[in-house]
Protein backbone atom coordinates (compact mmCIF):
# COMPACT_ATOMS: atom_id res chain seq x y z
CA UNK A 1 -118.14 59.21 136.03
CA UNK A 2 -117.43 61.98 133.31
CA UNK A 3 -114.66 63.27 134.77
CA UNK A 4 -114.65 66.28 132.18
CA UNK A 5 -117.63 67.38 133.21
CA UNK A 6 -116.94 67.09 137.18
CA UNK A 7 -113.82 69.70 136.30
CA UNK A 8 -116.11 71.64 134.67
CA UNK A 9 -118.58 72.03 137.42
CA UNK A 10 -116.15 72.33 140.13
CA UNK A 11 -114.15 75.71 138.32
CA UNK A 12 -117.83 77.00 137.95
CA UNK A 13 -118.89 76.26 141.56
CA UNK A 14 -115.39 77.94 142.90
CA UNK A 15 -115.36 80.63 140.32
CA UNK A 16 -118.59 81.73 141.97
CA UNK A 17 -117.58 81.55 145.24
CA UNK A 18 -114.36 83.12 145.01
CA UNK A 19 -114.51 86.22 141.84
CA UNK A 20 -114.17 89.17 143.50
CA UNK A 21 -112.63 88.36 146.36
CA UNK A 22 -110.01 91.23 147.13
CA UNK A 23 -107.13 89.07 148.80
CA UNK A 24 -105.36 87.48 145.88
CA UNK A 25 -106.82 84.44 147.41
CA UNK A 26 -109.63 84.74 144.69
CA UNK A 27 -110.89 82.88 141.65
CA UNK A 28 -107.75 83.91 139.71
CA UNK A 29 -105.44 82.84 142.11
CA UNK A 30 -107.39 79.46 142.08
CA UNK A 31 -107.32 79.79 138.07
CA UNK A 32 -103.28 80.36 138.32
CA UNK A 33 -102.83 77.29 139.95
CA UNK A 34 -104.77 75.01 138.54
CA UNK A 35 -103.35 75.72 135.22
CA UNK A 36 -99.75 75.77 136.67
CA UNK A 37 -100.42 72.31 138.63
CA UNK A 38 -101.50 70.67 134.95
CA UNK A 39 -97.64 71.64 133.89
CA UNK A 40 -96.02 70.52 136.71
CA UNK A 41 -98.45 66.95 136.25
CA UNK A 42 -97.41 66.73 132.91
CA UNK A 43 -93.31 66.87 133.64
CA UNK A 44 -94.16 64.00 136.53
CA UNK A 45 -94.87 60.24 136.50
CA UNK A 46 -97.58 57.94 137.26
CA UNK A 47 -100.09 60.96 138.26
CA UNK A 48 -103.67 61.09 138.48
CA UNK A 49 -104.25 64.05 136.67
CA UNK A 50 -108.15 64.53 137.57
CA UNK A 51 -106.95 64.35 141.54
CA UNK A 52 -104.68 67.13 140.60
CA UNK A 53 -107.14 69.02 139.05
CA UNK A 54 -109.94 68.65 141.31
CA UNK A 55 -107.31 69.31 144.14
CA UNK A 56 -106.01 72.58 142.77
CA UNK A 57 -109.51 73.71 142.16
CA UNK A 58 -110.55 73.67 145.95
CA UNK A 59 -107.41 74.11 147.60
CA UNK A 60 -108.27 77.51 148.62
CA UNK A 61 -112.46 76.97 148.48
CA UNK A 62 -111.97 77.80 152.54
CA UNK A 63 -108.67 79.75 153.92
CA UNK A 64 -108.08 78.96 157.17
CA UNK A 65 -106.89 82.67 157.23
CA UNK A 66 -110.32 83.85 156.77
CA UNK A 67 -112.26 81.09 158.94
CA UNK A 68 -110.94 81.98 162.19
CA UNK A 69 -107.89 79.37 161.63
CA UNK A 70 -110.18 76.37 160.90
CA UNK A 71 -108.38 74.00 158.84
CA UNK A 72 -111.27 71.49 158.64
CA UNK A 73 -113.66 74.41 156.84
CA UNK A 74 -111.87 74.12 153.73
CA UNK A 75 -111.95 70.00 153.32
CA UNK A 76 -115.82 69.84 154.14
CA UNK A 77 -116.87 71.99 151.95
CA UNK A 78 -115.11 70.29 149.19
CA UNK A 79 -116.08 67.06 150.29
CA UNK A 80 -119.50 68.30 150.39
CA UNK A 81 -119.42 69.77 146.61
CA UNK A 82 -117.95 66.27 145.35
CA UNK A 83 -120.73 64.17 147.04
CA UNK A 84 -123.42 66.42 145.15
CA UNK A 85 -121.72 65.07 142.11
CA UNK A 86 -121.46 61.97 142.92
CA UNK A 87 -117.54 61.19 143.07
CA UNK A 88 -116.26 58.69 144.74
CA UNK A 89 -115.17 58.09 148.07
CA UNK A 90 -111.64 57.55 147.48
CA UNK A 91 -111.11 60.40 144.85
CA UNK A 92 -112.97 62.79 147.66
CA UNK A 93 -110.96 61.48 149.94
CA UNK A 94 -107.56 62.20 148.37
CA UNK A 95 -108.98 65.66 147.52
CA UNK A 96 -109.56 66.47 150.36
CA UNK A 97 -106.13 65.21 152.31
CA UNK A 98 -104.60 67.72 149.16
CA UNK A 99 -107.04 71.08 150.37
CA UNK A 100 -106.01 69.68 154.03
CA UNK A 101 -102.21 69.68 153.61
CA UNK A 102 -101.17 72.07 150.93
CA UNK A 103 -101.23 74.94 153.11
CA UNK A 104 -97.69 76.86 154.48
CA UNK A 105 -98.03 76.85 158.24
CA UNK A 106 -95.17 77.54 159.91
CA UNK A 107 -91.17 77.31 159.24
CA UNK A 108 -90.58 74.86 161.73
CA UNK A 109 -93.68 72.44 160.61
CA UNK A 110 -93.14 69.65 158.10
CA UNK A 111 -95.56 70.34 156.00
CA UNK A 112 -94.60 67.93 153.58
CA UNK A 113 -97.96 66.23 151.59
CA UNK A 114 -97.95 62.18 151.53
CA UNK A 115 -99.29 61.74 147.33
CA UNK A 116 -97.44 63.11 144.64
CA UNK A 117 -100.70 64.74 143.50
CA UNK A 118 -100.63 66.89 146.58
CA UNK A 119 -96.94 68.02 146.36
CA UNK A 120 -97.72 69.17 142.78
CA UNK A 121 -100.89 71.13 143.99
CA UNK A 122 -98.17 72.42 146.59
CA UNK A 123 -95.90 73.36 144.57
CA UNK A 124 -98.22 75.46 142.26
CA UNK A 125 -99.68 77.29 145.41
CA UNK A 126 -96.71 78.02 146.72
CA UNK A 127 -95.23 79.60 142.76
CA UNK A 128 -98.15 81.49 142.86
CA UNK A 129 -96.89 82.96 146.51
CA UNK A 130 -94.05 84.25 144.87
CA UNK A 131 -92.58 86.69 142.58
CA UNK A 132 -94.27 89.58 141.05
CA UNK A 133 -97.87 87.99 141.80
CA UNK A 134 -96.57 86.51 145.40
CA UNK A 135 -95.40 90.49 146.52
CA UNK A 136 -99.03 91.95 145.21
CA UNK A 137 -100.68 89.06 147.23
CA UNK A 138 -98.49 89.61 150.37
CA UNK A 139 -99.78 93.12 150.77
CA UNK A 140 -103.53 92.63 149.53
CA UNK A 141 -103.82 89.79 152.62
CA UNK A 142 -101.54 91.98 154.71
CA UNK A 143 -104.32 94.58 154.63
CA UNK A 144 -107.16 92.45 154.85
CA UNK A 145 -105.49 91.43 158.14
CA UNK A 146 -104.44 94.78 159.36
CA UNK A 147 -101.01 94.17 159.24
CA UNK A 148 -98.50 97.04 159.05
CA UNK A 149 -96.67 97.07 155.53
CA UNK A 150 -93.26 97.40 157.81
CA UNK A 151 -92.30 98.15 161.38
CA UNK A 152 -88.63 98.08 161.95
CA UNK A 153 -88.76 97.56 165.17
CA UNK A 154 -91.07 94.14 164.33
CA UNK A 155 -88.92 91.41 164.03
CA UNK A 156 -89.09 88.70 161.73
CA UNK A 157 -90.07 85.28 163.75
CA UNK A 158 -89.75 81.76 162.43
CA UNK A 159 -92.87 79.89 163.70
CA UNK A 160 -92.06 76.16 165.15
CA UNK A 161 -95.66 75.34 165.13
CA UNK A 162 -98.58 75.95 163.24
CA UNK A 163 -100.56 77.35 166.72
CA UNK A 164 -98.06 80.03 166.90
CA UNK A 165 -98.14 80.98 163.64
CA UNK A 166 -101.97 81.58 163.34
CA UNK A 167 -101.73 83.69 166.10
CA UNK A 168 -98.82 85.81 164.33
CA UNK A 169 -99.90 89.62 163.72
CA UNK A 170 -96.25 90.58 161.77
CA UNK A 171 -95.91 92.73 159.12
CA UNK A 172 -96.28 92.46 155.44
CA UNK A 173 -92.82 92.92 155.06
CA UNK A 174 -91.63 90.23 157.86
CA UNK A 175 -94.22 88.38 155.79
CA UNK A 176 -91.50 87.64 152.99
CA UNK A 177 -88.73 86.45 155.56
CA UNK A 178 -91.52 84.29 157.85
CA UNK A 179 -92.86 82.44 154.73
CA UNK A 180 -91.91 83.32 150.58
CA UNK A 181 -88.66 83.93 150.76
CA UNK A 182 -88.31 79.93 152.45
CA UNK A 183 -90.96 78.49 149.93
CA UNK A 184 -87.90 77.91 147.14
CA UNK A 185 -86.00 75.40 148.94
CA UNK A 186 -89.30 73.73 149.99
CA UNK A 187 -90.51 72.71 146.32
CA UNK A 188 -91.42 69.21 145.71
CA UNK A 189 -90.68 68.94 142.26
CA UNK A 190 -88.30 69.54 139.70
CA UNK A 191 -90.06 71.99 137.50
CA UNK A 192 -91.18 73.55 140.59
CA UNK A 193 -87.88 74.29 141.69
CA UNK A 194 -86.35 75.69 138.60
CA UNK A 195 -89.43 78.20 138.33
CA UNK A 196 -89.10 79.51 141.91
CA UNK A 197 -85.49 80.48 141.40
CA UNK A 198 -86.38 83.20 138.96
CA UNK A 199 -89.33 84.45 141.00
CA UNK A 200 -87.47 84.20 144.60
CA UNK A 201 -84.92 86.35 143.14
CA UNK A 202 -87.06 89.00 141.69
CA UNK A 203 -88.28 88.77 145.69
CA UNK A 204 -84.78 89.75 146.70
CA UNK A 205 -84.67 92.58 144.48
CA UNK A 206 -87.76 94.22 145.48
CA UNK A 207 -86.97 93.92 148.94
CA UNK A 208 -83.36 95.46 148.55
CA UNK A 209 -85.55 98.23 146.17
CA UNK A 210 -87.55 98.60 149.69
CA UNK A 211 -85.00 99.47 152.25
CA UNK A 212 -83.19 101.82 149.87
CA UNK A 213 -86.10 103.59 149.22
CA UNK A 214 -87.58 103.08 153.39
CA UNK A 215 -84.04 105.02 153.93
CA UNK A 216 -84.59 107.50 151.07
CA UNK A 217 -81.57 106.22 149.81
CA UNK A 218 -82.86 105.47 146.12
């Protein structure tokens, strides 16, 4: 198998399908953390590096956001784009446990992948849900879903299962305290962690920007 040209042919095939795509869950996104889940790979041992690659290139090829909560959408598609190409079974396999599990759904779910490949895809998806990029993301899918940017009297709510928080309608802004501003401290790797401390606290001063300014304080 040339595994060269499988990467290839996958960032084509999800370029395609996702440029344009106005959530921040587009090809860009996809292209952020791919790149960033080769760096974390290289800083960690005994990884299969085309697994990571090949995971981080269709983690996103279905959001469960955007296919009525499905989680299975995004796994057969990407199973069904590796058989074309004639992986094997076991790489598809792993792939597809990584577009499976990767996802954030809930803060009271372990959401914790079983291969190393899959915490570094994790991690990389989760970087790229924070900081600068994270808080343009938060409000592009905030919109998409018709979520209020902020409603003070809406509550923040930590979900204990994943059922409960598909059904969530919050706001963008008890978007941050529901989900980013908990990714940090959920990092799987090393590198991970040390990047998400700069980019949770840029978090924490936007949001601190916010209220001044929601008060007309600033």
């Amino acid at each position: 198998m040339d595994k060269e040209r499988v990467i290839k042919q996958t960032a084509e095939f999800v370029r395609k399908r996702l440029e344009g795509e106005p959530t921040g869950h587009d090809w860009w996104h996809v292209y952020r953390v791919w790149k960033m889940a080769v760096k974390i790979a290289e800083n960690e041992r005994d990884v299969d590096l085309f697994i990571v690659q090949l995971g981080a290139l269709l983690h996103d090829i279905a959001d469960w956001k955007f296919h009525g909560g499905d989680i299975s959408v995004g796994p057969k598609l990407a199973r069904e784009w590796l058989e074309k190409l004639n992986v094997d079974e076991k790489t598809i396999a792993h792939v597809c446990e990584i577009v499976e599990s990767v996802s954030f759904k809930g803060a009271g779910v372990n959401s914790k992948p079983k291969s190393k490949e899959a915490m570094i895809v994790q991690d990389a998806d989760r970087l790229d849900a924070i900081g600068a990029i994270g808080i343009a993301r938060c409000f592009a899918t905030g919109a998409k879903l018709n979520r209020e940017i902020h409603n003070p009297k809406a509550k923040p709510k930590l979900h204990r299962t994943f059922e409960e928080y598909k059904k969530s309608n919050s706001t963008s802004i008890n978007h941050f305290y529901e989900k980013l501003l908990l990714l940090k401290d959920m990092m799987n790797t090393e590198t991970a962690k040390r990047l998400a401390e700069g980019r949770h606290k840029f978090m924490e001063q936007f949001l601190e920007r916010f209220f001044k300014e929601w008060e007309g304080e600033w």
